[in-house]
Protein backbone atom coordinates (compact mmCIF):
# COMPACT_ATOMS: atom_id res chain seq x y z
CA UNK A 1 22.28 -47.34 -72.30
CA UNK A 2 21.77 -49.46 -69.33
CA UNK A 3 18.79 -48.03 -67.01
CA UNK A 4 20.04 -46.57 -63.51
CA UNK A 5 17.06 -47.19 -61.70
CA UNK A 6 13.11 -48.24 -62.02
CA UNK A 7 11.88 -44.17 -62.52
CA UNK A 8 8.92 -43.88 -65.17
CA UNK A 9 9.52 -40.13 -64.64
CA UNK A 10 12.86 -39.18 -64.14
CA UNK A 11 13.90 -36.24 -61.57
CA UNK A 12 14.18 -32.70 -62.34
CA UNK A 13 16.91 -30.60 -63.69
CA UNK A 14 17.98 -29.61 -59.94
CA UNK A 15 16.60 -28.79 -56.46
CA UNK A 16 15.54 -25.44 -56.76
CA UNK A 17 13.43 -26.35 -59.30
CA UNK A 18 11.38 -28.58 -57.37
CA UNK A 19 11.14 -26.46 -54.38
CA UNK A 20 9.51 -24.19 -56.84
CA UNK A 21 6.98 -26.59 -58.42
CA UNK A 22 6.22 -27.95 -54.96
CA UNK A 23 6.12 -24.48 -53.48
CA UNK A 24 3.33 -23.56 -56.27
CA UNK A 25 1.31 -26.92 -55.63
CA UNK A 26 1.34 -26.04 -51.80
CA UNK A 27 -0.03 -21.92 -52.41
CA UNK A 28 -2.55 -23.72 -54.90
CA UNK A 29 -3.47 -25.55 -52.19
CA UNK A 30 -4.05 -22.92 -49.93
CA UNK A 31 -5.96 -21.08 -52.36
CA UNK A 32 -8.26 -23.66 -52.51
CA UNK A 33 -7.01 -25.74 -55.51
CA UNK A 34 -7.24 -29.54 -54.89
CA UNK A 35 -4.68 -32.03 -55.76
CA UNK A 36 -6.17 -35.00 -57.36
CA UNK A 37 -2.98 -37.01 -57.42
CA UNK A 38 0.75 -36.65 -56.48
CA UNK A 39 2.62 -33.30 -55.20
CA UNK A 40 4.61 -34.83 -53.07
CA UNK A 41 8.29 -35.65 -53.19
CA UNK A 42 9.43 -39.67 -53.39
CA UNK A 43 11.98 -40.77 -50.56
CA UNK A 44 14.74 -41.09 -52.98
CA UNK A 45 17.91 -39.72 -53.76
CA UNK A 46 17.93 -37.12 -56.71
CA UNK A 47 15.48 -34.30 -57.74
CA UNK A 48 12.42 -36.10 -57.74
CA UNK A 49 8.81 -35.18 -57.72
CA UNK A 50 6.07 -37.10 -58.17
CA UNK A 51 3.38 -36.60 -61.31
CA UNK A 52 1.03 -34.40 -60.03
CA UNK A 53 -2.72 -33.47 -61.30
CA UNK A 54 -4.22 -30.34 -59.91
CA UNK A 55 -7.40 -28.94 -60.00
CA UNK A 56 -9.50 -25.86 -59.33
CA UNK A 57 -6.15 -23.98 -59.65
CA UNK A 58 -7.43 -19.85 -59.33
CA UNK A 59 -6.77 -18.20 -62.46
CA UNK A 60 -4.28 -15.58 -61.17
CA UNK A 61 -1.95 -18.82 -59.91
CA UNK A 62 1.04 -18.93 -60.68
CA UNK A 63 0.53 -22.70 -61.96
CA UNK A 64 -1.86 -20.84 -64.53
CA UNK A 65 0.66 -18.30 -65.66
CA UNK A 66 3.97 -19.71 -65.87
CA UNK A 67 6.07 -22.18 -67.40
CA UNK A 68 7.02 -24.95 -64.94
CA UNK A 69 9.22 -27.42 -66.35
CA UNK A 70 8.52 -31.14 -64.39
CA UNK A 71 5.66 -33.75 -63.88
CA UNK A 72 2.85 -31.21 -63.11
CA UNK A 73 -0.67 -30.34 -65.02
CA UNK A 74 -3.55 -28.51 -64.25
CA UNK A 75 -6.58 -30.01 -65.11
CA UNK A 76 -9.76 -27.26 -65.95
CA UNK A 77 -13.46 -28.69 -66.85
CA UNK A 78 -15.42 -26.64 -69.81
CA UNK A 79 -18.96 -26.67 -70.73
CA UNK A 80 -18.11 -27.05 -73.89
CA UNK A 81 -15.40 -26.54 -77.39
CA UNK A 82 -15.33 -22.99 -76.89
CA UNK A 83 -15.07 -22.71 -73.20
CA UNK A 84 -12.38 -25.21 -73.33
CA UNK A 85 -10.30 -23.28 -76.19
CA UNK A 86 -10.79 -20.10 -73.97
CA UNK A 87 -9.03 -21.68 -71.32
CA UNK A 88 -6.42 -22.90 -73.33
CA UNK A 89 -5.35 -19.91 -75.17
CA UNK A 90 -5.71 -17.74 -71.41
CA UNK A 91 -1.62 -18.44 -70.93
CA UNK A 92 1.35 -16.57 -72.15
CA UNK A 93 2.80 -19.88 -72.72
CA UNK A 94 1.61 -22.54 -75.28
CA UNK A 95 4.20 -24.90 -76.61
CA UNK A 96 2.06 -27.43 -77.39
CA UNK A 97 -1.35 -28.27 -77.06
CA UNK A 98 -3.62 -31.47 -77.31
CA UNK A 99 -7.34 -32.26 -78.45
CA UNK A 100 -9.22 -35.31 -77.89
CA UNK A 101 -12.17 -36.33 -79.79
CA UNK A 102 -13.88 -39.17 -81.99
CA UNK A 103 -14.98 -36.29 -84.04
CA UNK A 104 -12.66 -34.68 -87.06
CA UNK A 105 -14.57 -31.63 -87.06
CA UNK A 106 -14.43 -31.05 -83.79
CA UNK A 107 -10.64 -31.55 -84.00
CA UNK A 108 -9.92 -29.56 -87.02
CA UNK A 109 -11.77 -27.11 -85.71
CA UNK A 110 -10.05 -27.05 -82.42
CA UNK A 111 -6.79 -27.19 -84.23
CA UNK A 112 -8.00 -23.76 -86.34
CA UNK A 113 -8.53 -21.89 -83.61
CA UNK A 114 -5.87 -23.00 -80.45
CA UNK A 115 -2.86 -20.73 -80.47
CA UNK A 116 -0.20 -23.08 -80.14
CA UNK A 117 3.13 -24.12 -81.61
CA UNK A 118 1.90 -27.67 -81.92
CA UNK A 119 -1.01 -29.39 -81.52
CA UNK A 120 -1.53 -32.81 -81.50
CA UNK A 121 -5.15 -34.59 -82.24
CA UNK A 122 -5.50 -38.09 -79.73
CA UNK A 123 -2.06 -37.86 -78.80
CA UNK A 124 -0.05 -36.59 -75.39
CA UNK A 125 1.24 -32.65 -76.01
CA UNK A 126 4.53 -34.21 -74.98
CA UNK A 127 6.77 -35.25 -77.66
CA UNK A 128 7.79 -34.73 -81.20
CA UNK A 129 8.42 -36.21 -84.75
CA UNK A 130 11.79 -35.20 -85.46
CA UNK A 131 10.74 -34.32 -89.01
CA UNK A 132 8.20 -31.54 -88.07
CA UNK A 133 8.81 -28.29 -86.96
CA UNK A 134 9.37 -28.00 -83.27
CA UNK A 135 8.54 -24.58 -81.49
CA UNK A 136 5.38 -22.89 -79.30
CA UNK A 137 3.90 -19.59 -79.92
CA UNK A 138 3.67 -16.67 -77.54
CA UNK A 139 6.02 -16.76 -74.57
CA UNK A 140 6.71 -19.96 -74.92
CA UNK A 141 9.33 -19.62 -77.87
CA UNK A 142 11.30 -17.87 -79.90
CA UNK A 143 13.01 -17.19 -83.16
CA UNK A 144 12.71 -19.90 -86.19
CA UNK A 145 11.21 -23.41 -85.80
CA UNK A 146 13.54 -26.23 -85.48
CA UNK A 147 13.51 -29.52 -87.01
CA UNK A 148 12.10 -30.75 -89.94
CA UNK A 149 11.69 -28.83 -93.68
CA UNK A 150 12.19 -25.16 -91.28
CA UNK A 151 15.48 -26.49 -90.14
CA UNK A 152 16.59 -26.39 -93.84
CA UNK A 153 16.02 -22.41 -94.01
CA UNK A 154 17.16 -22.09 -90.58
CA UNK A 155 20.50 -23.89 -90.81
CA UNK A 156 21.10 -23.08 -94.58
CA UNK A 157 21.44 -19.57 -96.36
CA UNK A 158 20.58 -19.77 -100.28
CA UNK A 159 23.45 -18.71 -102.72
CA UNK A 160 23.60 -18.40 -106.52
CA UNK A 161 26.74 -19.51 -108.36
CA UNK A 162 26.77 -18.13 -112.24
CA UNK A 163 29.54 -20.71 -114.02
CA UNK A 164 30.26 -19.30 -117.78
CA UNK A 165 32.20 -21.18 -120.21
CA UNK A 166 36.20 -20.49 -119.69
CA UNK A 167 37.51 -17.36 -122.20
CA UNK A 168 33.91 -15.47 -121.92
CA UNK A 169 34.60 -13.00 -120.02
């Protein structure tokens, strides 16, 4: 696949959805949110936005309670593990979540108590193994997991065939 242009992030899905991501980065704004990096739209053809970090975002904000689907994060500072797992689990939507530490038990125990569909330990919450289950938990999926061992009961239904000699029956 040859690349079409030099894009690290490519656009999004159509216009309307970045008037909406850009629309919620401006109201942040106004509500007193500050954007640490990007928001702004590149002066190029296509549906492009660029990566954008806010901060400070009010809890109520749309950017804290919904799904948007493009180059955007909020970024929240905790005191400590718990705050920070608070904060994560406050959304009707977790697909995927992601810990950092040098610590194991600080990771396993993150892992134990985030409510997510996948979490990842030192890694990006973006992408997946293909041989894994793939799938968030509250409003942020639904129905079976794909992918992986799941896929098998998801894709498959379980039959028994009885085979007696010929003339038995």
């Amino acid at each position: 696949m040859a690349q079409v242009d030099d894009s690290t992030c490519g656009p999004l899905i159509n216009a309307a959805t970045r008037d909406d991501i850009t629309a919620a980065v401006a109201t942040a704004r106004e509500a007193g949110a500050e954007v640490l990096t990007g928001g702004g739209t590149p002066d190029r053809t296509g549906w492009y936005l660029d990566p954008t970090l806010v901060a400070g975002v009010p809890a109520d904000h749309p950017l804290q309670r919904e799904e948007f689907f493009g180059p955007i994060a909020v970024l929240h500072e905790a005191a400590d593990l718990d705050e920070a797992i608070t904060l994560a689990n406050d959304t009707p939507y977790t697909l995927s979540a992601s810990v950092h530490t040098r610590s194991l038990d600080v990771a396993l125990a993150a892992a134990d108590r985030l409510d997510a569909g996948m979490i990842r330990i030192n890694a990006p919450s973006s992408g997946v193994d293909f041989h894994l289950p793939f799938g968030g938990a509250k409003g942020a999926s639904h129905g079976d997991r794909e992918q992986g061992l799941a896929a098998m009961d998801f894709y498959t239904a379980s039959r028994t065939v009885s085979v007696l000699p010929a003339g038995s029956a």
